[in-house]
PDB file of N, CA and C in Angstrom:
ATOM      1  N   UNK A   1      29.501 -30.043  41.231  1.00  0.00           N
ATOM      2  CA  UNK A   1      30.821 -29.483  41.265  1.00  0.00           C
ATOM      3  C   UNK A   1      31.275 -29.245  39.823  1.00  0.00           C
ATOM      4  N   UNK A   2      32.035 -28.246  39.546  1.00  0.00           N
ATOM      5  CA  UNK A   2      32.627 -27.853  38.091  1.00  0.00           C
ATOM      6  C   UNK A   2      33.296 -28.012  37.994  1.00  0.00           C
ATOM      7  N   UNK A   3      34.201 -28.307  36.883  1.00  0.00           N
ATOM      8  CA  UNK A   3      35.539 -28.655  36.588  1.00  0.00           C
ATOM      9  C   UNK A   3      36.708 -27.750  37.438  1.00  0.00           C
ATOM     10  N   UNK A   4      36.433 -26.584  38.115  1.00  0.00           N
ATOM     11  CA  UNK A   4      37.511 -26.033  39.029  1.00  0.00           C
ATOM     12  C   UNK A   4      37.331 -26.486  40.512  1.00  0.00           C
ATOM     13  N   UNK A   5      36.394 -27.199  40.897  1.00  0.00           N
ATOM     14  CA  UNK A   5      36.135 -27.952  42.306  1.00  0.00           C
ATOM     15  C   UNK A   5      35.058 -27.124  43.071  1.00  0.00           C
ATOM     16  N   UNK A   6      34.225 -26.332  42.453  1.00  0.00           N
ATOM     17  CA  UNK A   6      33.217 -25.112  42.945  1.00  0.00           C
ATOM     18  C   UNK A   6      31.875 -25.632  42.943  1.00  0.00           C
ATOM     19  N   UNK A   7      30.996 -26.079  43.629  1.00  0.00           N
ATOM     20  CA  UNK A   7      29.498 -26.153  43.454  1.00  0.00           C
ATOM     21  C   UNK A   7      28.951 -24.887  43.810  1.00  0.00           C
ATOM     22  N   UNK A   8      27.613 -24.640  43.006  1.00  0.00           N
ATOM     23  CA  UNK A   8      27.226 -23.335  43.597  1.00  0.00           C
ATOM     24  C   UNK A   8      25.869 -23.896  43.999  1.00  0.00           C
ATOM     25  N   UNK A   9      25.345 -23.278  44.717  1.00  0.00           N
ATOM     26  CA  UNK A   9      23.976 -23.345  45.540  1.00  0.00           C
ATOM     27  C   UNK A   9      23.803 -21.664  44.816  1.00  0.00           C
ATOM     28  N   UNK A  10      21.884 -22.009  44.714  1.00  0.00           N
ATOM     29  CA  UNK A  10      21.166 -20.290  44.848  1.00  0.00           C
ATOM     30  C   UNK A  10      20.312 -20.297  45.899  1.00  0.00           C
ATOM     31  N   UNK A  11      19.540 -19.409  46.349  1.00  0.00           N
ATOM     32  CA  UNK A  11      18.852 -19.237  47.421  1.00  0.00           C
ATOM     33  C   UNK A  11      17.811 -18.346  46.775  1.00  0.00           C
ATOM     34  N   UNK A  12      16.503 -19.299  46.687  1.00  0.00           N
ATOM     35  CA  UNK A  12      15.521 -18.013  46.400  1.00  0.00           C
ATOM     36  C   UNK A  12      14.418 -17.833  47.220  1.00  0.00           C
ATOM     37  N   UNK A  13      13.860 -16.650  46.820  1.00  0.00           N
ATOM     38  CA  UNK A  13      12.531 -15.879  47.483  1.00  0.00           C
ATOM     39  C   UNK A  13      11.505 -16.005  47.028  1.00  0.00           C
ATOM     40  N   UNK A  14      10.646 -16.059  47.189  1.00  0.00           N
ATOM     41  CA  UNK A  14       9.236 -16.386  46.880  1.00  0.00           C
ATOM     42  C   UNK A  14       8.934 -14.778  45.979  1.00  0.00           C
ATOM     43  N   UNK A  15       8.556 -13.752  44.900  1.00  0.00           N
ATOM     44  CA  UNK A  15       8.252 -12.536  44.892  1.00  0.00           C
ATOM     45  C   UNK A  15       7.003 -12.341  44.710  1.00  0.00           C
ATOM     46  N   UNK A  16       6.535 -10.696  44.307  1.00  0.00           N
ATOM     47  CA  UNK A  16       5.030 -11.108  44.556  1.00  0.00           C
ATOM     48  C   UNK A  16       3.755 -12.289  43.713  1.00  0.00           C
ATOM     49  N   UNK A  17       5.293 -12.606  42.961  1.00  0.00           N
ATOM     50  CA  UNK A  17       4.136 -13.359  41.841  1.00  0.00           C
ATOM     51  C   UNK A  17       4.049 -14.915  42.492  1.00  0.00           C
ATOM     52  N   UNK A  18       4.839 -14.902  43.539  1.00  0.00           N
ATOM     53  CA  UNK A  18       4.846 -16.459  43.870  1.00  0.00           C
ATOM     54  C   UNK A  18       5.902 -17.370  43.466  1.00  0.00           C
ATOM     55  N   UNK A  19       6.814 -16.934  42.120  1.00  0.00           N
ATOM     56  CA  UNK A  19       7.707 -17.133  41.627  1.00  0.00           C
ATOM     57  C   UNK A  19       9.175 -16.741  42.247  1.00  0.00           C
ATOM     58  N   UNK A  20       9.801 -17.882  42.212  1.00  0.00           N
ATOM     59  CA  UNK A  20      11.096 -18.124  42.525  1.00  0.00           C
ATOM     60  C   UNK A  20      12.033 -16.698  42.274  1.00  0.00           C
ATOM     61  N   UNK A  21      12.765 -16.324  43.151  1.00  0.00           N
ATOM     62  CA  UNK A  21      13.526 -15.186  42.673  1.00  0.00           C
ATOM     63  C   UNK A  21      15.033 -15.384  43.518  1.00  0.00           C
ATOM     64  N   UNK A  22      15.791 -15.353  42.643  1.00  0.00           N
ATOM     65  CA  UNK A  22      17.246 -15.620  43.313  1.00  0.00           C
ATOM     66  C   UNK A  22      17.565 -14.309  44.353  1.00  0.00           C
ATOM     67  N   UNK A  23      18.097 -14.597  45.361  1.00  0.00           N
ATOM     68  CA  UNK A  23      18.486 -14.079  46.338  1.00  0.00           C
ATOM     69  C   UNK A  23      20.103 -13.803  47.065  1.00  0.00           C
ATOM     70  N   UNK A  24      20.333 -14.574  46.672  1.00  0.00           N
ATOM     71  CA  UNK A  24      21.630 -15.210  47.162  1.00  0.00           C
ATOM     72  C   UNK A  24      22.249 -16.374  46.354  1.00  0.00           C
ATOM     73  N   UNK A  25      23.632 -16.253  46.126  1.00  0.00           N
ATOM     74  CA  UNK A  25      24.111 -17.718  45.640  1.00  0.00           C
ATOM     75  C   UNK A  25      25.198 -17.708  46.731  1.00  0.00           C
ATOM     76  N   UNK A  26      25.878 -18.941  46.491  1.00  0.00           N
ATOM     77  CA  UNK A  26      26.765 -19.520  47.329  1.00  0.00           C
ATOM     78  C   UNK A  26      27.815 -19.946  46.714  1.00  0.00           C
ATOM     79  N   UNK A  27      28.728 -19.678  46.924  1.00  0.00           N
ATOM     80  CA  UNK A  27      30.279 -20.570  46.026  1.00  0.00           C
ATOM     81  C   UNK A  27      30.977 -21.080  46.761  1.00  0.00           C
ATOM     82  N   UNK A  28      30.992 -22.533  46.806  1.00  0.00           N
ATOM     83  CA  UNK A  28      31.938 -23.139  47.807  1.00  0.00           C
ATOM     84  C   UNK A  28      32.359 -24.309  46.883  1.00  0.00           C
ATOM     85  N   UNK A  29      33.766 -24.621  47.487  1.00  0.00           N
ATOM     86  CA  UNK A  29      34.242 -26.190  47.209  1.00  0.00           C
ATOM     87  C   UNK A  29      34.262 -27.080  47.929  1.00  0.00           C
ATOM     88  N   UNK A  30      32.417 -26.979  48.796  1.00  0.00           N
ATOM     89  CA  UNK A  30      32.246 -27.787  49.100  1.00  0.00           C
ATOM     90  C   UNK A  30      30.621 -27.602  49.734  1.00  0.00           C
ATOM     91  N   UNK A  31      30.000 -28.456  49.983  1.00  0.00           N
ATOM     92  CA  UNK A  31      28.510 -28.095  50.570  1.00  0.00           C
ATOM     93  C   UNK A  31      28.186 -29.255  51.411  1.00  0.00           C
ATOM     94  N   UNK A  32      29.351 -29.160  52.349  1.00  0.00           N
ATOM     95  CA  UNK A  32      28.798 -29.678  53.819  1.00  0.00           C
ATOM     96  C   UNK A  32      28.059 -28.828  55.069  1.00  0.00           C
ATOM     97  N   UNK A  33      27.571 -29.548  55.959  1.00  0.00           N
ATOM     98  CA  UNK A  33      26.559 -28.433  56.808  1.00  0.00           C
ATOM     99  C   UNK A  33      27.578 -27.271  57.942  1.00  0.00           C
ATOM    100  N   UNK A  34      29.058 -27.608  57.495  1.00  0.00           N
ATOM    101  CA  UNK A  34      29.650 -26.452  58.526  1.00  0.00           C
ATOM    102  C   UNK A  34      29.729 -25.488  57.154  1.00  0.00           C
ATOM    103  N   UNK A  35      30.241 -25.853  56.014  1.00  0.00           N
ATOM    104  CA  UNK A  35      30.508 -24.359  54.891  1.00  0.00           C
ATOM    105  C   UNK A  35      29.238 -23.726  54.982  1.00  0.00           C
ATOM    106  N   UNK A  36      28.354 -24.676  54.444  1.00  0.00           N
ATOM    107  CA  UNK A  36      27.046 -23.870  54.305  1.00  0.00           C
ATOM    108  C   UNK A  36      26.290 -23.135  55.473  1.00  0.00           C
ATOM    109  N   UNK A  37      27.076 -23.375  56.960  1.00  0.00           N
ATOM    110  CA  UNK A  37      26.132 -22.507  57.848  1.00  0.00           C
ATOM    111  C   UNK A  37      27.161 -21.413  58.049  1.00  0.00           C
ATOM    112  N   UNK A  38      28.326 -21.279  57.440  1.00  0.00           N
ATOM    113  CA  UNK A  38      28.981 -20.294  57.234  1.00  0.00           C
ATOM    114  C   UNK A  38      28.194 -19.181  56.611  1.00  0.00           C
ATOM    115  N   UNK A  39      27.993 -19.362  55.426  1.00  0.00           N
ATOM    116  CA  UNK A  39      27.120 -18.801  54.394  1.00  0.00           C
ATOM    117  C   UNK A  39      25.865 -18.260  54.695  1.00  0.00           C
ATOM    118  N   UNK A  40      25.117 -19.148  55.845  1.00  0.00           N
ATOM    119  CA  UNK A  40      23.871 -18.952  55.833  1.00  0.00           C
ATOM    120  C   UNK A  40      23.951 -17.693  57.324  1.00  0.00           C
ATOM    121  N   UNK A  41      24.982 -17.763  58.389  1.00  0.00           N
ATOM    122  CA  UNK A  41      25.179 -16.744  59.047  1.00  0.00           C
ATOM    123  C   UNK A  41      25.578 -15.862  58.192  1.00  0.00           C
ATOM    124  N   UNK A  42      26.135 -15.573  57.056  1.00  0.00           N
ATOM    125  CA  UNK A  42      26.591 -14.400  56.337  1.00  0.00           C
ATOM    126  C   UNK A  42      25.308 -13.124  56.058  1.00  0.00           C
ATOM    127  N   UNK A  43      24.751 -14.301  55.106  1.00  0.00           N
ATOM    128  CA  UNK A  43      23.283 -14.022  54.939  1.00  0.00           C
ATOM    129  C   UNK A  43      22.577 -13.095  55.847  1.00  0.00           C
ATOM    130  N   UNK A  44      21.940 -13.840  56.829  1.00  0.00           N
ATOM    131  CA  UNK A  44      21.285 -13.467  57.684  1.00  0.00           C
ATOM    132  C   UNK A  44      21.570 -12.143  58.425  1.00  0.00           C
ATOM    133  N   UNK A  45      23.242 -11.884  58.683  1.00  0.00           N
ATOM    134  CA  UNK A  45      23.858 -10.727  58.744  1.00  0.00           C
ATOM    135  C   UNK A  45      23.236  -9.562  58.140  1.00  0.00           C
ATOM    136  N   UNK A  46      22.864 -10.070  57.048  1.00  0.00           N
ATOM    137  CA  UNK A  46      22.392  -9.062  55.953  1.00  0.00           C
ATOM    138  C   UNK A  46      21.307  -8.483  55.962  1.00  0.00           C
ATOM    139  N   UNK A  47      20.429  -9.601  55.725  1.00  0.00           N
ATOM    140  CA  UNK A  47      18.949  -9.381  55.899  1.00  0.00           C
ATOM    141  C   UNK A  47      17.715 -10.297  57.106  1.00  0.00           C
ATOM    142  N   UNK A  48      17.017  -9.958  57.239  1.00  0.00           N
ATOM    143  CA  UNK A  48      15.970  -9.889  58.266  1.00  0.00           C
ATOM    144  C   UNK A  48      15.068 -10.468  57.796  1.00  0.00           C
ATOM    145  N   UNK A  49      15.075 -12.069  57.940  1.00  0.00           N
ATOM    146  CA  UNK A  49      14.319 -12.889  57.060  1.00  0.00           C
ATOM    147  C   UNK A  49      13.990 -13.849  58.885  1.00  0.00           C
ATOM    148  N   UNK A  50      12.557 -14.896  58.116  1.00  0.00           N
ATOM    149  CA  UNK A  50      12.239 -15.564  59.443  1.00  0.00           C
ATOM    150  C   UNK A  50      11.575 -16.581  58.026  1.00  0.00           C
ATOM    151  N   UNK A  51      12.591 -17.079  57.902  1.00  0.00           N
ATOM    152  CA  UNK A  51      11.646 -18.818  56.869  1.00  0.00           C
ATOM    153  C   UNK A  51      11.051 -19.547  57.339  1.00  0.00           C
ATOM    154  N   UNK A  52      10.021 -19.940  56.626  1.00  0.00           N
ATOM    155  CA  UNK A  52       8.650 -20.747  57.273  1.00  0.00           C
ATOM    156  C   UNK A  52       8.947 -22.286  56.273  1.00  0.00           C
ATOM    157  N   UNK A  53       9.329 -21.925  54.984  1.00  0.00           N
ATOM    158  CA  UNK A  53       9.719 -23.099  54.690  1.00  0.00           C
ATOM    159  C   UNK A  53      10.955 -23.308  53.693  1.00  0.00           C
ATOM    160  N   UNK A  54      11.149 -24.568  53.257  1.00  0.00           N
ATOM    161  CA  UNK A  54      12.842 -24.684  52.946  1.00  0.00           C
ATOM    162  C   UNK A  54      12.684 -26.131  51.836  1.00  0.00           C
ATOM    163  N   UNK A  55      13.241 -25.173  50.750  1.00  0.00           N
ATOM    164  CA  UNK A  55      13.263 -26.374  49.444  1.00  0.00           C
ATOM    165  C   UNK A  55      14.577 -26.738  49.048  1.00  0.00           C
ATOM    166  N   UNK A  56      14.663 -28.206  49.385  1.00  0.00           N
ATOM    167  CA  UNK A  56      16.697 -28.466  49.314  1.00  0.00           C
ATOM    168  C   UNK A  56      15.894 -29.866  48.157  1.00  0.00           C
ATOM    169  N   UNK A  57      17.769 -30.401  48.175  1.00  0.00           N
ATOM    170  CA  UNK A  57      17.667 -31.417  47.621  1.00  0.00           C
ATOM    171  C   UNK A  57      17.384 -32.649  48.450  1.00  0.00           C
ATOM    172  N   UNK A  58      17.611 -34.295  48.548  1.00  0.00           N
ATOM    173  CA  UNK A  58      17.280 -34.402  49.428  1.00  0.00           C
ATOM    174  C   UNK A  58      18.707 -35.328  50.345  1.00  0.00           C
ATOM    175  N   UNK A  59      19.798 -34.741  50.496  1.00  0.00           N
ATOM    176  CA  UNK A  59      20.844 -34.533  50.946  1.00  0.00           C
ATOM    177  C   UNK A  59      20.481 -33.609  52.327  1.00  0.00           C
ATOM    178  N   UNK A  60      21.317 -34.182  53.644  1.00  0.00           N
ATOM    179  CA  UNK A  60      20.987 -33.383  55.165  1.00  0.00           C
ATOM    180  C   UNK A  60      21.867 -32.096  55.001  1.00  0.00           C
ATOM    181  N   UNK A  61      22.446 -31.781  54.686  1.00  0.00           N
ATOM    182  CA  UNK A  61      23.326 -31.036  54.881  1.00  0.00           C
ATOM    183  C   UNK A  61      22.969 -29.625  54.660  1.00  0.00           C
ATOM    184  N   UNK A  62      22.065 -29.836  54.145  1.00  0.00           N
ATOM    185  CA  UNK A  62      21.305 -27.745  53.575  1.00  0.00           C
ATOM    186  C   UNK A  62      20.549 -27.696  55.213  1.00  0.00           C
ATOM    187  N   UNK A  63      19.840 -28.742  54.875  1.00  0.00           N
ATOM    188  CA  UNK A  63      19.049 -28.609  56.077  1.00  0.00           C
ATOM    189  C   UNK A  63      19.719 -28.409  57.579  1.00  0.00           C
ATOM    190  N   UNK A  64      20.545 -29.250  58.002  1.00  0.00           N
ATOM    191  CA  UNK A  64      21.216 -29.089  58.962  1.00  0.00           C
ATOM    192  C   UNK A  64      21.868 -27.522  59.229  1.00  0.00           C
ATOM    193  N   UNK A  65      22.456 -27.496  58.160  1.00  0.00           N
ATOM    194  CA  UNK A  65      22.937 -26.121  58.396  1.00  0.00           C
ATOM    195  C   UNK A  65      21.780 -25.059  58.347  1.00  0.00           C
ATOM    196  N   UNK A  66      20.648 -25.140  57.830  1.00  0.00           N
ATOM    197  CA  UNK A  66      19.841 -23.888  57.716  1.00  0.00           C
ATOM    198  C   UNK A  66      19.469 -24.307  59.211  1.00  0.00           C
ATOM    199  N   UNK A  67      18.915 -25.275  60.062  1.00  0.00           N
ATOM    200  CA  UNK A  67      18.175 -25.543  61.099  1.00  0.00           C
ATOM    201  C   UNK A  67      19.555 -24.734  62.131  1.00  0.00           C
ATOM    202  N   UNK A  68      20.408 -24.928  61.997  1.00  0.00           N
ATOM    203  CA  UNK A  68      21.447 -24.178  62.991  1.00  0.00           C
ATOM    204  C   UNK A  68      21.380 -22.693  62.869  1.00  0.00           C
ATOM    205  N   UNK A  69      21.383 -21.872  61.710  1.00  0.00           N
ATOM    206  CA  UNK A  69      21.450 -20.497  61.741  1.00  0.00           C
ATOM    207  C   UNK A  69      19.552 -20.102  61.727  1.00  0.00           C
ATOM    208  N   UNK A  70      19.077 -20.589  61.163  1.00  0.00           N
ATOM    209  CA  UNK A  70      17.619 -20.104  61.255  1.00  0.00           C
ATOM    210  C   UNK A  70      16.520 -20.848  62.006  1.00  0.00           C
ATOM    211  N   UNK A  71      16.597 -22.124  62.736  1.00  0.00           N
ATOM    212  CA  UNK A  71      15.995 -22.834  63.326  1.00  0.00           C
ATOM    213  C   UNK A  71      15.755 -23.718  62.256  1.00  0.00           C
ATOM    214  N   UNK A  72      14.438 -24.422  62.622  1.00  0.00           N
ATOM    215  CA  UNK A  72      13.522 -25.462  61.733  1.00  0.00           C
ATOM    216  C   UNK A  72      12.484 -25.154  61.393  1.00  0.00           C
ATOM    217  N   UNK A  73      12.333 -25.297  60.052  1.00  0.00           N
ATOM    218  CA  UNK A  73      11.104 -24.823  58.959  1.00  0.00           C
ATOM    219  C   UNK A  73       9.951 -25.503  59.313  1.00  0.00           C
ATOM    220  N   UNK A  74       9.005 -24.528  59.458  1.00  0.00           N
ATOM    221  CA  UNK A  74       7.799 -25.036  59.670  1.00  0.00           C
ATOM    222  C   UNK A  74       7.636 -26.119  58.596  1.00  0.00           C
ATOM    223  N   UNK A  75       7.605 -26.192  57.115  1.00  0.00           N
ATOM    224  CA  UNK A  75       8.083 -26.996  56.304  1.00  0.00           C
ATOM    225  C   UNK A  75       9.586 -27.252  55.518  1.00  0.00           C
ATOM    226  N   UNK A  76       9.329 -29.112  55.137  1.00  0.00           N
ATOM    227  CA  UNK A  76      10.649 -28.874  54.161  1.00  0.00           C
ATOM    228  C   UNK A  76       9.939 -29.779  52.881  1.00  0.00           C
ATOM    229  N   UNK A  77      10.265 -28.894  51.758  1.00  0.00           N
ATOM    230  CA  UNK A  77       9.645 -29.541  50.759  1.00  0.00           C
ATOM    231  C   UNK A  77      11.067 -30.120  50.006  1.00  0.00           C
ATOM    232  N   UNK A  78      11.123 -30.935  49.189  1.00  0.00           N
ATOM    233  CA  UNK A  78      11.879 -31.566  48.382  1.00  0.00           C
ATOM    234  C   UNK A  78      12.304 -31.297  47.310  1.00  0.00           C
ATOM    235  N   UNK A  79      13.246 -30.724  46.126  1.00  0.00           N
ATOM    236  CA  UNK A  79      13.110 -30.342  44.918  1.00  0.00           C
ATOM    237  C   UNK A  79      12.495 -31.629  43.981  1.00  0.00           C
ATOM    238  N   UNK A  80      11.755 -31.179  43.321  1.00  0.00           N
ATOM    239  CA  UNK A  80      10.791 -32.619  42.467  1.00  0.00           C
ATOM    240  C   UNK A  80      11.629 -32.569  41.165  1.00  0.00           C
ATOM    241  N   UNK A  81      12.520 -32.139  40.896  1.00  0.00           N
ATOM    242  CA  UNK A  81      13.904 -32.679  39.838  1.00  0.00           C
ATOM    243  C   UNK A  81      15.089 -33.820  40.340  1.00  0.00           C
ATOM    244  N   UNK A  82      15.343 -33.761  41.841  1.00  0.00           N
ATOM    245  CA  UNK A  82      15.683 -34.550  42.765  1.00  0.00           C
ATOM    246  C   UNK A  82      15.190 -35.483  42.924  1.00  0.00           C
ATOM    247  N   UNK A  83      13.374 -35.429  43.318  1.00  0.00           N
ATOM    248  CA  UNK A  83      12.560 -36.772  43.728  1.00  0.00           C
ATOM    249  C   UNK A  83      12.715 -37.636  42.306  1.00  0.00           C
ATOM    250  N   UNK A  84      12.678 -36.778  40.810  1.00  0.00           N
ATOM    251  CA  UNK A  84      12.453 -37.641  39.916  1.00  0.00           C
ATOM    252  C   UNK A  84      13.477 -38.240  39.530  1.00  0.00           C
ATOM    253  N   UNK A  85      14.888 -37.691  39.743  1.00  0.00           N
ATOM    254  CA  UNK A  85      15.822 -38.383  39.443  1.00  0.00           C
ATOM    255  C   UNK A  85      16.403 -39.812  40.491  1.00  0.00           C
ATOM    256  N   UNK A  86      15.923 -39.180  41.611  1.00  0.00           N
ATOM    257  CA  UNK A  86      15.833 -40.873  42.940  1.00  0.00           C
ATOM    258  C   UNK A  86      15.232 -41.569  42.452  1.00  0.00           C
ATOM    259  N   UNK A  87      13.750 -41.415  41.916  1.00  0.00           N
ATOM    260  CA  UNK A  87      12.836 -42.710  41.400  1.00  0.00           C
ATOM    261  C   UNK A  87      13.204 -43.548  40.260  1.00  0.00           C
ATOM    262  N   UNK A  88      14.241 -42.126  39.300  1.00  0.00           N
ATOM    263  CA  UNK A  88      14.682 -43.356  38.154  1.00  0.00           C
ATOM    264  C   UNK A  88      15.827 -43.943  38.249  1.00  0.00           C
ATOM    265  N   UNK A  89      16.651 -43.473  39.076  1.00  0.00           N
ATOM    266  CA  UNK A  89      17.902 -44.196  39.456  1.00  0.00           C
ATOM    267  C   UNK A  89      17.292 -45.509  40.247  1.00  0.00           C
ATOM    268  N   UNK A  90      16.410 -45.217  41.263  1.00  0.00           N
ATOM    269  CA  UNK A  90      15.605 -46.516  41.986  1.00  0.00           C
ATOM    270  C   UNK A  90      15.119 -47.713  40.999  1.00  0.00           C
ATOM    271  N   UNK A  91      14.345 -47.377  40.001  1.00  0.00           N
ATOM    272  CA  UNK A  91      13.656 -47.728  39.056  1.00  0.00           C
ATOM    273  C   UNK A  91      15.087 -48.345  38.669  1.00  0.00           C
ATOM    274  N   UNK A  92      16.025 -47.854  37.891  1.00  0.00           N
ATOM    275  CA  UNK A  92      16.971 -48.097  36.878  1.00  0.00           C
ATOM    276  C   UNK A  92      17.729 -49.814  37.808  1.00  0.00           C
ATOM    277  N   UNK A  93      18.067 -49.658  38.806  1.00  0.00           N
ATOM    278  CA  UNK A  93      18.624 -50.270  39.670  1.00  0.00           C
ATOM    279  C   UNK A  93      17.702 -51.811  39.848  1.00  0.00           C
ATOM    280  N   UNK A  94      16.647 -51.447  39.858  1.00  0.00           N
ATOM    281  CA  UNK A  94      15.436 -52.971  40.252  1.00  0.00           C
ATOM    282  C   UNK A  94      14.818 -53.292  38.638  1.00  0.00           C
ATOM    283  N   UNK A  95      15.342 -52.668  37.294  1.00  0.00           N
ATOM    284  CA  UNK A  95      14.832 -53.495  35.987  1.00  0.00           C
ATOM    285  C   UNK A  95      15.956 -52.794  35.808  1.00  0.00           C
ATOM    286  N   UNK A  96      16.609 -54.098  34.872  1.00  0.00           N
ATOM    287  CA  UNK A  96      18.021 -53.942  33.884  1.00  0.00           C
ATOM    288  C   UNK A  96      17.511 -54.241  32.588  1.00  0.00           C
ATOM    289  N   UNK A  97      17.810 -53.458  31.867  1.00  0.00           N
ATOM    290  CA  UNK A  97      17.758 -53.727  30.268  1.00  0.00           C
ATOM    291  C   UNK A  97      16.510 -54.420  29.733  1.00  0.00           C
ATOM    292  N   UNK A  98      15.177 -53.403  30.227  1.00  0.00           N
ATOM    293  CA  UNK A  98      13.716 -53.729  30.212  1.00  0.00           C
ATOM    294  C   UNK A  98      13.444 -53.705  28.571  1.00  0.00           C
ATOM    295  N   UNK A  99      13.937 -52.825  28.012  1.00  0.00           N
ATOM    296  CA  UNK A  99      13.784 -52.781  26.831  1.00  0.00           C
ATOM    297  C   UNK A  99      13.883 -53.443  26.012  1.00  0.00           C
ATOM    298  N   UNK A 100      15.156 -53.819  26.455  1.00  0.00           N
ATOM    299  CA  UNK A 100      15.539 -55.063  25.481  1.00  0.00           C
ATOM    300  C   UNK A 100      14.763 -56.771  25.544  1.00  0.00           C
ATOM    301  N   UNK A 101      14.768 -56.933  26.712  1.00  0.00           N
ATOM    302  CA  UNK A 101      14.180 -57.838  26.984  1.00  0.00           C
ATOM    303  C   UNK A 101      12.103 -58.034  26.801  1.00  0.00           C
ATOM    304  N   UNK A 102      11.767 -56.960  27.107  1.00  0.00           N
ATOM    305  CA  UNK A 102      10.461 -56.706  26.652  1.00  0.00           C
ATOM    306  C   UNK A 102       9.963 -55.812  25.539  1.00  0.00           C
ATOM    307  N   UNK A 103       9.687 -56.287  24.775  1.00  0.00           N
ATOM    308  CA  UNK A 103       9.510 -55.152  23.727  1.00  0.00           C
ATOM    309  C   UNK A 103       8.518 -54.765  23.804  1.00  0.00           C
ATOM    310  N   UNK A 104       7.532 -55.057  24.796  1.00  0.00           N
ATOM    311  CA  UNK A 104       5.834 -53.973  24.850  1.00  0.00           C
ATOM    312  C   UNK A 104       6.573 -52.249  25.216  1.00  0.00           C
ATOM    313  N   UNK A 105       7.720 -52.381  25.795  1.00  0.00           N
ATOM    314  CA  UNK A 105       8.198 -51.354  26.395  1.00  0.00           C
ATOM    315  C   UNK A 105       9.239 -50.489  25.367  1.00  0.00           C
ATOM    316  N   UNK A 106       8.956 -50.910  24.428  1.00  0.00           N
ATOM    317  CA  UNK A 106      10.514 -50.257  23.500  1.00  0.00           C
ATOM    318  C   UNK A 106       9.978 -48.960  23.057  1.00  0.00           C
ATOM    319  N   UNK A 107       8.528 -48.524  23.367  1.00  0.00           N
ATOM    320  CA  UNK A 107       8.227 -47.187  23.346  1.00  0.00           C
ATOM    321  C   UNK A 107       8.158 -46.684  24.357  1.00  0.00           C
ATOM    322  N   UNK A 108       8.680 -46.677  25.310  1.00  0.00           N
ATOM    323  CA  UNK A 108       8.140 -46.320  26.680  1.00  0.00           C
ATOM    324  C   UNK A 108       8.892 -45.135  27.206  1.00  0.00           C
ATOM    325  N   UNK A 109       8.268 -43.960  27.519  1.00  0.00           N
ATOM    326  CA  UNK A 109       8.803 -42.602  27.412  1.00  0.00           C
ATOM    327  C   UNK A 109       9.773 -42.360  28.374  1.00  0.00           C
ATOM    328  N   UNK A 110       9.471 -42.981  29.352  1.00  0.00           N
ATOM    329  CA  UNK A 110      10.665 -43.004  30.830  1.00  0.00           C
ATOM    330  C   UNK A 110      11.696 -43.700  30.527  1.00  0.00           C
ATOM    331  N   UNK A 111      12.947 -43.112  30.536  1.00  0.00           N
ATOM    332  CA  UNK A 111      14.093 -43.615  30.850  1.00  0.00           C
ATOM    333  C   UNK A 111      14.276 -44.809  31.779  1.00  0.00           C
ATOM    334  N   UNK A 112      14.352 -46.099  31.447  1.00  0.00           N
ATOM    335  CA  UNK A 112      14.317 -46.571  32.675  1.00  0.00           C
ATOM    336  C   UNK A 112      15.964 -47.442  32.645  1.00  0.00           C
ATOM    337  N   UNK A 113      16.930 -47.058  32.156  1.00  0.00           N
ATOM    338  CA  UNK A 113      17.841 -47.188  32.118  1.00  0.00           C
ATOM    339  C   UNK A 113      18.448 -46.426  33.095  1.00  0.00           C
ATOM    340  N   UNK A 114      18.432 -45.451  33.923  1.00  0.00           N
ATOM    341  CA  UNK A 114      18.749 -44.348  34.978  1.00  0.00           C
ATOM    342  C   UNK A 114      19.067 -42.803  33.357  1.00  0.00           C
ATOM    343  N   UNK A 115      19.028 -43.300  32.747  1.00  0.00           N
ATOM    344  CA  UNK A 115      19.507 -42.063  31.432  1.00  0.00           C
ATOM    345  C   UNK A 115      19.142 -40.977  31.457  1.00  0.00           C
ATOM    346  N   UNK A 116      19.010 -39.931  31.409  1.00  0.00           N
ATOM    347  CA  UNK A 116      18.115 -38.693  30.906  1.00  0.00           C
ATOM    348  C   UNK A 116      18.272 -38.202  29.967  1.00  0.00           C
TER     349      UNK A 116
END
């Protein structure tokens, strides 16, 4: 969310290179699964798409709402900026102040403070 109360979502396409290509964004002040299946019937209005698979964060609410306007993805993959930030918040949460206390670790490239 931004300092005016707006999160934006993008929506991309696979193009021929395999590479991510924005498609759609979304502006809401808010991204629960009724706004967003607002959005995602908008969409679809539009264009003539049949998704096979679906990369969210790992929050229900994309999903829910995409499974209502487009069914359920043959796959759902995870964003791996998401997975890595769960593991170090996980991580951060089960060792407190490793650093300090161990110094084999005072070089140790991972944040394990939850920091980035």
């Amino acid at each position: 969310m931004n300092a005016y109360g707006f999160d934006l979502a993008t929506i991309l396409v696979l193009d021929d290179k395999r590479e991510g290509f924005p498609a759609a964004f979304i502006l809401s002040n808010r991204q629960d699964s009724k706004a967003l299946s607002v959005a995602f019937v908008a969409i679809k209005e539009h264009v003539s798409i049949s998704p096979k698979v679906m990369m969210t964060d790992d929050t229900e609410s994309f999903l829910n709402a995409w499974r209502t306007v487009f069914g359920v993805p043959e796959k759902r993959l995870l964003c791996t900026w998401h997975v890595d930030r769960s593991w170090r918040r996980s991580i951060a949460k089960l060792i407190k102040n490793t650093r300090k206390s161990d110094p084999s670790l005072q070089g140790c490239p991972m944040p394990v403070d939850g920091n980035r």
